[in-house]
C-alpha atoms as a PDB file:
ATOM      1  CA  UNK A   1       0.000   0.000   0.000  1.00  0.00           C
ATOM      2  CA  UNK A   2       1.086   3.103  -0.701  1.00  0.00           C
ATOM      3  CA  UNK A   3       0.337   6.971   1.116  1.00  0.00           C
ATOM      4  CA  UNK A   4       0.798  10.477  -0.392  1.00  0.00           C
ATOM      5  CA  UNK A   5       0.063  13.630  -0.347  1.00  0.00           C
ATOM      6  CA  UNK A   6       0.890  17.220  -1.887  1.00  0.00           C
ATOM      7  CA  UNK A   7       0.874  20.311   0.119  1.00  0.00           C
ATOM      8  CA  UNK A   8       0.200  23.940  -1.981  1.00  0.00           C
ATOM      9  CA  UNK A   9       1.063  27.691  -0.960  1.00  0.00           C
ATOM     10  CA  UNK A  10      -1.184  29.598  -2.882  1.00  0.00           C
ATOM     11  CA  UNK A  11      -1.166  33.395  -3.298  1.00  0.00           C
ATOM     12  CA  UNK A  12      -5.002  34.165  -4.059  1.00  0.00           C
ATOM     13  CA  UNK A  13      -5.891  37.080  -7.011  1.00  0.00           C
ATOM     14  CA  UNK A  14      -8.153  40.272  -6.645  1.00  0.00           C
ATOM     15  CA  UNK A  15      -9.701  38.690  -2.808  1.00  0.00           C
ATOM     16  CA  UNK A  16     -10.170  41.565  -0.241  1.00  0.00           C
ATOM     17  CA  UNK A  17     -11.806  39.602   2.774  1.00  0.00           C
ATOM     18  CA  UNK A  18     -12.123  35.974   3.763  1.00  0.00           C
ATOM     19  CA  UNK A  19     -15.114  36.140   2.821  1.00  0.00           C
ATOM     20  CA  UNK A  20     -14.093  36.178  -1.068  1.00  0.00           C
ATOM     21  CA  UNK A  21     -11.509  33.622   0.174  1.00  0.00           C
ATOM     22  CA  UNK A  22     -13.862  31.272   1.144  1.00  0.00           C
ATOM     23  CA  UNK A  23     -16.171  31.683  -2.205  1.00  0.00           C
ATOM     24  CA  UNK A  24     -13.236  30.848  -4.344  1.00  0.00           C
ATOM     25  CA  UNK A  25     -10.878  27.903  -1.976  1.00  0.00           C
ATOM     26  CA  UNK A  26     -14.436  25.340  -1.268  1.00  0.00           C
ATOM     27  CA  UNK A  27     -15.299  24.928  -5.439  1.00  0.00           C
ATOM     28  CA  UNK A  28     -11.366  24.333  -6.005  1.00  0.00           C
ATOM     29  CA  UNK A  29     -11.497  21.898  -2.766  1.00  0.00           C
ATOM     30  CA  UNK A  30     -15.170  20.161  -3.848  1.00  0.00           C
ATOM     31  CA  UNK A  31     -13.919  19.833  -7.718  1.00  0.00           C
ATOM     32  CA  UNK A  32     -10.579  18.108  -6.198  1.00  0.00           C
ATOM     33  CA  UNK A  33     -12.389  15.630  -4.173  1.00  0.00           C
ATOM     34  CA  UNK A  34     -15.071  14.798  -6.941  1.00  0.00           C
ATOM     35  CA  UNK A  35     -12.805  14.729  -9.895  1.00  0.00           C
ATOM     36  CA  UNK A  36      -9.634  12.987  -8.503  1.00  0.00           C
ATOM     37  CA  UNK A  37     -11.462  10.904  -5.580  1.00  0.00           C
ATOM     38  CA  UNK A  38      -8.601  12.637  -3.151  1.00  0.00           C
ATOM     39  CA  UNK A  39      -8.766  13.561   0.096  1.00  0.00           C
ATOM     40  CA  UNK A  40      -8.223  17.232   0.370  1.00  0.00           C
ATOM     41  CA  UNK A  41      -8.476  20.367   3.161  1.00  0.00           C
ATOM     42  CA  UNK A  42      -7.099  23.805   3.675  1.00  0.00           C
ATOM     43  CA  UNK A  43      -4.452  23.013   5.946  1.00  0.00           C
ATOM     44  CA  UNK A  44      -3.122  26.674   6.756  1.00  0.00           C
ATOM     45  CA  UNK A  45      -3.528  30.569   5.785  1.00  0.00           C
ATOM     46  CA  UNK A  46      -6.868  30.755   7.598  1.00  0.00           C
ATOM     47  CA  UNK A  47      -6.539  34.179   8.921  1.00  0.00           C
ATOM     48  CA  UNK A  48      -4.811  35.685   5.848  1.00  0.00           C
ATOM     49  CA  UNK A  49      -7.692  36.854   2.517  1.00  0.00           C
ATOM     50  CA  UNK A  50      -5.021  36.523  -0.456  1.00  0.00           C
ATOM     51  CA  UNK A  51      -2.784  33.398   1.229  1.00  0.00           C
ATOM     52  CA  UNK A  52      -3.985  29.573   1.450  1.00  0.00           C
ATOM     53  CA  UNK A  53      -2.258  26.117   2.019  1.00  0.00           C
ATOM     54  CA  UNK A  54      -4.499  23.123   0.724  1.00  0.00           C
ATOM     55  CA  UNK A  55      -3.058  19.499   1.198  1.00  0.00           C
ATOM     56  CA  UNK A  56      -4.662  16.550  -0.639  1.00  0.00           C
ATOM     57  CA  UNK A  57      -3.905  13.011   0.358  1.00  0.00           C
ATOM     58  CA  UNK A  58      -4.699   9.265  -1.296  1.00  0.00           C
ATOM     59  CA  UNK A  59      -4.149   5.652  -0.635  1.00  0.00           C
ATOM     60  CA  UNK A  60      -3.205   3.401  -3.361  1.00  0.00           C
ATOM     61  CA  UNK A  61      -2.261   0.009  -4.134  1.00  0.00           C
ATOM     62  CA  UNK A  62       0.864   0.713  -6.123  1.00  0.00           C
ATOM     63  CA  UNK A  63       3.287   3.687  -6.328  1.00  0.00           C
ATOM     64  CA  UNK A  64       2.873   4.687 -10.154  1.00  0.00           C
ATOM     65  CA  UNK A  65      -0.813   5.127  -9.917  1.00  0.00           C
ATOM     66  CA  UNK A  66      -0.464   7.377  -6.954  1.00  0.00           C
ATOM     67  CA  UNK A  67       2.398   9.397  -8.349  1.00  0.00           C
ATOM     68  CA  UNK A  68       0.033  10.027 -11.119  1.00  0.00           C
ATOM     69  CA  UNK A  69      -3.195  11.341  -8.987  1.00  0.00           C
ATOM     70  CA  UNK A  70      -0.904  13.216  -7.625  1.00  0.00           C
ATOM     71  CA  UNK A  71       0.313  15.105 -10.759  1.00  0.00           C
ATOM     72  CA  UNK A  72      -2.620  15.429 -12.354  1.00  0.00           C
ATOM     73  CA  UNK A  73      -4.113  17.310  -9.150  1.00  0.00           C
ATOM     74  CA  UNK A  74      -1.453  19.653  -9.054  1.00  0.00           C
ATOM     75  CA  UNK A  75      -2.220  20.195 -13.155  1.00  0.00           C
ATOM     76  CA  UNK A  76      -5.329  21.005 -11.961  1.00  0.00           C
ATOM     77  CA  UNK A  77      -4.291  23.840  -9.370  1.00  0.00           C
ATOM     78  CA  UNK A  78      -1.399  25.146 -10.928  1.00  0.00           C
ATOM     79  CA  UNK A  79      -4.193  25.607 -14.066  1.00  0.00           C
ATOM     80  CA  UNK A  80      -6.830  27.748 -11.901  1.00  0.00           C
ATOM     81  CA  UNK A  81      -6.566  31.239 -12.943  1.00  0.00           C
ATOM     82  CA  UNK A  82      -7.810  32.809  -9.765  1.00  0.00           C
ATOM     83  CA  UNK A  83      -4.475  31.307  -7.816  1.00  0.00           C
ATOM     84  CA  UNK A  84      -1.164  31.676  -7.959  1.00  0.00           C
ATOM     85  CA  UNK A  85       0.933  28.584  -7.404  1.00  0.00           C
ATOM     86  CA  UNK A  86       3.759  29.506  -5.207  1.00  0.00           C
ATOM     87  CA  UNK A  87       5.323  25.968  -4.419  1.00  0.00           C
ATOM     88  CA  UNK A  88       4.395  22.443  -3.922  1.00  0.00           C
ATOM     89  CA  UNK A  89       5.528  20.027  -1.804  1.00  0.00           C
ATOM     90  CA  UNK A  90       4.930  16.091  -2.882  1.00  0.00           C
ATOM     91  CA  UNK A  91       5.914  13.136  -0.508  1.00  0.00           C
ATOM     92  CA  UNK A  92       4.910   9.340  -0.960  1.00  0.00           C
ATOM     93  CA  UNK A  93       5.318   6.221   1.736  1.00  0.00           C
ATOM     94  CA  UNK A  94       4.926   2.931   1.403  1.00  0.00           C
ATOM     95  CA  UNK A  95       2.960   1.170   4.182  1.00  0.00           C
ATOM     96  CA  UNK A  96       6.197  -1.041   5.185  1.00  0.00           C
ATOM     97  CA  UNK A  97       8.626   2.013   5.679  1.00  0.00           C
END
């Protein structure tokens, strides 16, 4: 079995309160977990309106098919226009490590 997960820093576009935040992170976070079957949350940035950190996590039976998840769901956020993609951070584990 193998674990992973991606962590994002995101710098948000034209948001002026958390509000806006909020209107544009939970469709980016709903689309992740429908389209990619991914666990996913905002992990950190909560106080700050143009800042967010979203982690998304899977389980999978072998390494290439999570590697792949994993890419294609960072495709997917680097491609959003309202964010910025400031860095991600990838890390996989198998079950026996």
């Amino acid at each position: 079995m193998w674990i992973g997960w991606i962590e994002f820093d995101i710098l948000l576009g034209d948001v002026h309160s958390l509000k806006e935040k909020r209107s544009l992170v939970r469709p980016v976070l709903a689309e992740l977990k429908r389209r990619f079957e991914v666990s996913v949350a905002e992990v950190g940035g909560h106080e700050q309106h143009r800042r967010t950190q979203i982690g998304a996590g899977l389980v999978a039976a072998d390494r290439a098919h999570l590697v792949e998840v994993l890419a294609a769901v960072e495709r997917f956020v680097a491609a959003r226009p309202e964010m910025e993609l400031l860095s991600a951070r990838q890390r996989e584990l198998r079950s026996d490590d």
